[in-house]
Structure formats: C-alpha cells, structure tokens
N, C-alpha and C. Protein backbone atom coordinates (compact mmCIF):
# COMPACT_ATOMS: atom_id res chain seq x y z
N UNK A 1 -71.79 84.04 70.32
CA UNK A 1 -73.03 84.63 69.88
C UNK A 1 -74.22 83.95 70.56
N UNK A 2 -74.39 82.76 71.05
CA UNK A 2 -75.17 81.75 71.35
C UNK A 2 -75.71 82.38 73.04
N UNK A 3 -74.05 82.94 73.54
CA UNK A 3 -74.49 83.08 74.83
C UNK A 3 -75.04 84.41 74.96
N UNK A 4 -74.84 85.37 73.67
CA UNK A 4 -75.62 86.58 73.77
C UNK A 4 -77.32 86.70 73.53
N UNK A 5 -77.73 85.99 72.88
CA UNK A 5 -78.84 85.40 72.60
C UNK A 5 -79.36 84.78 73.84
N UNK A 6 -78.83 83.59 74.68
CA UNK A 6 -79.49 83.56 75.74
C UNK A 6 -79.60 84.34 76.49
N UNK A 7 -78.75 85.58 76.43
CA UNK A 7 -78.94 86.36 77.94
C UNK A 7 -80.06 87.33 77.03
N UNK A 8 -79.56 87.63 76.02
CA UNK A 8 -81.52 88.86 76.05
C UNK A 8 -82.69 87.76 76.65
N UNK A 9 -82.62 86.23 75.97
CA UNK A 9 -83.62 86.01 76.01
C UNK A 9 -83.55 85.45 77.95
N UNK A 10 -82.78 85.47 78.76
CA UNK A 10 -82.99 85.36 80.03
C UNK A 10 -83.55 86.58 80.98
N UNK A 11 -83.00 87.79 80.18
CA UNK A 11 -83.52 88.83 80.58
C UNK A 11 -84.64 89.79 80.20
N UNK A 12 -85.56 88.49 79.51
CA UNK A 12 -87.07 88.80 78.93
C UNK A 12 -86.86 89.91 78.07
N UNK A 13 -85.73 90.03 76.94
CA UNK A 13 -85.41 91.21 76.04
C UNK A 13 -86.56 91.30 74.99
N UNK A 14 -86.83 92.34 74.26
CA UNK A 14 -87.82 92.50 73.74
C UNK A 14 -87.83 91.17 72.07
N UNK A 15 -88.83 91.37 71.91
CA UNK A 15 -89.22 89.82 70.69
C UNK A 15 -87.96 90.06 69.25
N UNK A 16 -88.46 91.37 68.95
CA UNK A 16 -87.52 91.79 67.70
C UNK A 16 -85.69 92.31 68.17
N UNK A 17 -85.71 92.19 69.30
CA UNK A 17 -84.15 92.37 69.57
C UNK A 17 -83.82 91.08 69.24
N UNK A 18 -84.32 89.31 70.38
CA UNK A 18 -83.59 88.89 69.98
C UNK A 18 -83.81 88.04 68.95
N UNK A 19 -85.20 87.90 67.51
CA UNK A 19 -85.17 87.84 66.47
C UNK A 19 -83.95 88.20 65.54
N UNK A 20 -83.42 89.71 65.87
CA UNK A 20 -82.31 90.01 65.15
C UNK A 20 -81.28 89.68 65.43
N UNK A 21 -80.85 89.36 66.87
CA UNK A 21 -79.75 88.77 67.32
C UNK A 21 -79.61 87.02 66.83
N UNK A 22 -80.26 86.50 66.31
CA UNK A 22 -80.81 84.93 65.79
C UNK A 22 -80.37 85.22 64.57
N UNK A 23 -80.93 85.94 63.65
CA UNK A 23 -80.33 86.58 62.58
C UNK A 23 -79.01 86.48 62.17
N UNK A 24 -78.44 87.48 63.35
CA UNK A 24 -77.13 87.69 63.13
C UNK A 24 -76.18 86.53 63.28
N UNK A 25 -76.58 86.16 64.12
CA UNK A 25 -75.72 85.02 64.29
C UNK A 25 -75.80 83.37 63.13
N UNK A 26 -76.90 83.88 62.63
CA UNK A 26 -76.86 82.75 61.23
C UNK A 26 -76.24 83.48 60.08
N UNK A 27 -76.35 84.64 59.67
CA UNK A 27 -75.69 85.14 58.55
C UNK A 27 -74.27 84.90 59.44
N UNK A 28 -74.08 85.06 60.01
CA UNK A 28 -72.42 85.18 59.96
C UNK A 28 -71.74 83.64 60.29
N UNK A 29 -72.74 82.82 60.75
CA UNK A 29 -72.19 81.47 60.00
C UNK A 29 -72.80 81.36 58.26
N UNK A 30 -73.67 81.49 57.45
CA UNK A 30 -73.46 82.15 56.11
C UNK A 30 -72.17 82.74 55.51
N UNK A 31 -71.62 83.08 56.10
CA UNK A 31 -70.32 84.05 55.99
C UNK A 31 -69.30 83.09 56.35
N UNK A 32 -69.43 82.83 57.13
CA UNK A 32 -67.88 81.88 57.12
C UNK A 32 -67.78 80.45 56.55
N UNK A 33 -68.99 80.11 56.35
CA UNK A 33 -68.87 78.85 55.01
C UNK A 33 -68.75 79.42 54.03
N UNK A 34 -68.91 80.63 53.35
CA UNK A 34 -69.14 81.06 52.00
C UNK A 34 -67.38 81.45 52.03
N UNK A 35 -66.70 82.09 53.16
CA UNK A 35 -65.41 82.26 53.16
C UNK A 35 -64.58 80.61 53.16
N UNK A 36 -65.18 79.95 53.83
CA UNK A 36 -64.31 78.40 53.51
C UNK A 36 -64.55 78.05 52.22
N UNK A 37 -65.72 78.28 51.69
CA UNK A 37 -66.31 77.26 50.66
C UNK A 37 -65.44 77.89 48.85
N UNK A 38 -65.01 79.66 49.60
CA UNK A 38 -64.52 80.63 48.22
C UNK A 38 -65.67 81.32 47.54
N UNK A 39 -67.12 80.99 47.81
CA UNK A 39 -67.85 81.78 47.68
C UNK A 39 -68.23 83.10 47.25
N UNK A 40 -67.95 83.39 46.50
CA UNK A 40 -67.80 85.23 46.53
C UNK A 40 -68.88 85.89 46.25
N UNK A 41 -69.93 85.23 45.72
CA UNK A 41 -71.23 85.66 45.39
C UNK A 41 -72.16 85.37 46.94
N UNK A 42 -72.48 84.07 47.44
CA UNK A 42 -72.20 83.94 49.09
C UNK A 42 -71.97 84.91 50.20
N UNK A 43 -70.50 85.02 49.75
CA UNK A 43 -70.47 86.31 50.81
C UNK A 43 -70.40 87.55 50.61
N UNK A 44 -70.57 87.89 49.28
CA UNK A 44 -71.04 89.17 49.32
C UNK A 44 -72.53 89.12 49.88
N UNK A 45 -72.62 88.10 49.54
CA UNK A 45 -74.44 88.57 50.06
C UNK A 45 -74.87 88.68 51.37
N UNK A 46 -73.96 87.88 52.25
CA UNK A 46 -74.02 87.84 53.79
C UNK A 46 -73.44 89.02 54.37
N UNK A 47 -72.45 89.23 53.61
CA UNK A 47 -71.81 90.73 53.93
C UNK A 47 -72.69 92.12 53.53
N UNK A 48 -73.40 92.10 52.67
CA UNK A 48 -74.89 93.19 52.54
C UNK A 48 -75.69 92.74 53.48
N UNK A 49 -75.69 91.68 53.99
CA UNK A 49 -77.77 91.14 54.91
C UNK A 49 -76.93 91.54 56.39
N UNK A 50 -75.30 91.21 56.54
CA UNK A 50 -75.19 91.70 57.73
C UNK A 50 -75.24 93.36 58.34
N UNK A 51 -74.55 93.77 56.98
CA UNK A 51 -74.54 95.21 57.08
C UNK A 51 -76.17 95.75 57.12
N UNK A 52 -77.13 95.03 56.79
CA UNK A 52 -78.20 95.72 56.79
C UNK A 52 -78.97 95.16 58.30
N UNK A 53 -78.50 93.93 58.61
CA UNK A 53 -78.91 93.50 59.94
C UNK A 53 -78.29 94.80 61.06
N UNK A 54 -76.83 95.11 61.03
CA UNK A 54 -76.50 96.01 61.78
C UNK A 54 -77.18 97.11 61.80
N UNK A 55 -78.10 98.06 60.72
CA UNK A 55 -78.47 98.78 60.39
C UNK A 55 -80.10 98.40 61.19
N UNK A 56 -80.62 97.39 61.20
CA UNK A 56 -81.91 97.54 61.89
C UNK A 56 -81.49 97.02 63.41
N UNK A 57 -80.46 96.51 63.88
CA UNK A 57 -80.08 96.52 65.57
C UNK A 57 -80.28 97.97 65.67
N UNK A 58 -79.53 98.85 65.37
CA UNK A 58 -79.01 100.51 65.97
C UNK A 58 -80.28 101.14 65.85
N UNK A 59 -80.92 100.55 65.05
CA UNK A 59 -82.36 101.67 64.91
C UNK A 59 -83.33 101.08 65.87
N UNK A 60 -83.03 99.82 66.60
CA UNK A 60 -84.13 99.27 67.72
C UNK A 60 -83.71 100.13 68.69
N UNK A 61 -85.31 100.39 69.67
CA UNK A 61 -84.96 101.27 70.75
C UNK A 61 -84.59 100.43 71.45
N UNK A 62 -84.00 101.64 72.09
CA UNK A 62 -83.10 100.46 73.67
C UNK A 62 -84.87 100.49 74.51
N UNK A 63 -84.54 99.38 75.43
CA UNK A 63 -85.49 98.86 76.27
C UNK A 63 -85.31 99.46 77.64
N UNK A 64 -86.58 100.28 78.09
CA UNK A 64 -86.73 101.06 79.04
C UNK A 64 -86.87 99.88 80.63
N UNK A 65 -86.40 99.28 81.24
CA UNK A 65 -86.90 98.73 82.49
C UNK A 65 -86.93 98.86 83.76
C-alpha cells in the first residue's frame, strides 16, 4: 500500500486521491489489529469506514493529463 501511495504522489496525483489512499491504508491496518486483537466492535467499524472509503475512491474523477 505504501508503494501505491508513493507513486500517485510521484506522479503529482491529485490532493484528495492520495488523502484517500493514506486513509485506506490506515483503516486497514485498523483492521488487522482489531482482527489480531478479536475486536469485533473494531472491526466492524473499519470494515464500514473501509467500505465507505471504497465508496468515495470510485466516485473521484479519474485525472485528465
């Protein structure tokens, strides 16, 4: 995830793409401590913020260059 994040941000990707890509990649470490830790309240919740993170990626426009 780390190296997807650098490449928007190498390829001057727009501010709120890779805001959400930063995002994503912290809820879903959220998610896998809450899965080590047994969490279930945890990860349900990371599992709604991701599903709703996925939900505002698909609705960003793609970048015209």
């Amino acid at each position: 995830m780390f190296n997807a994040i650098d490449r928007l941000r190498a390829v001057s990707a727009p501010v709120d793409h890779v805001a959400i890509a930063e995002r994503i990649s912290a809820t879903i470490h959220v998610l896998e401590w809450s899965l080590q830790r047994r969490d279930d309240a945890r990860h349900g919740a990371a599992t709604q913020a991701l599903g709703a993170l996925r939900e505002a990626w698909l609705s960003l426009p793609v970048p015209r260059n």
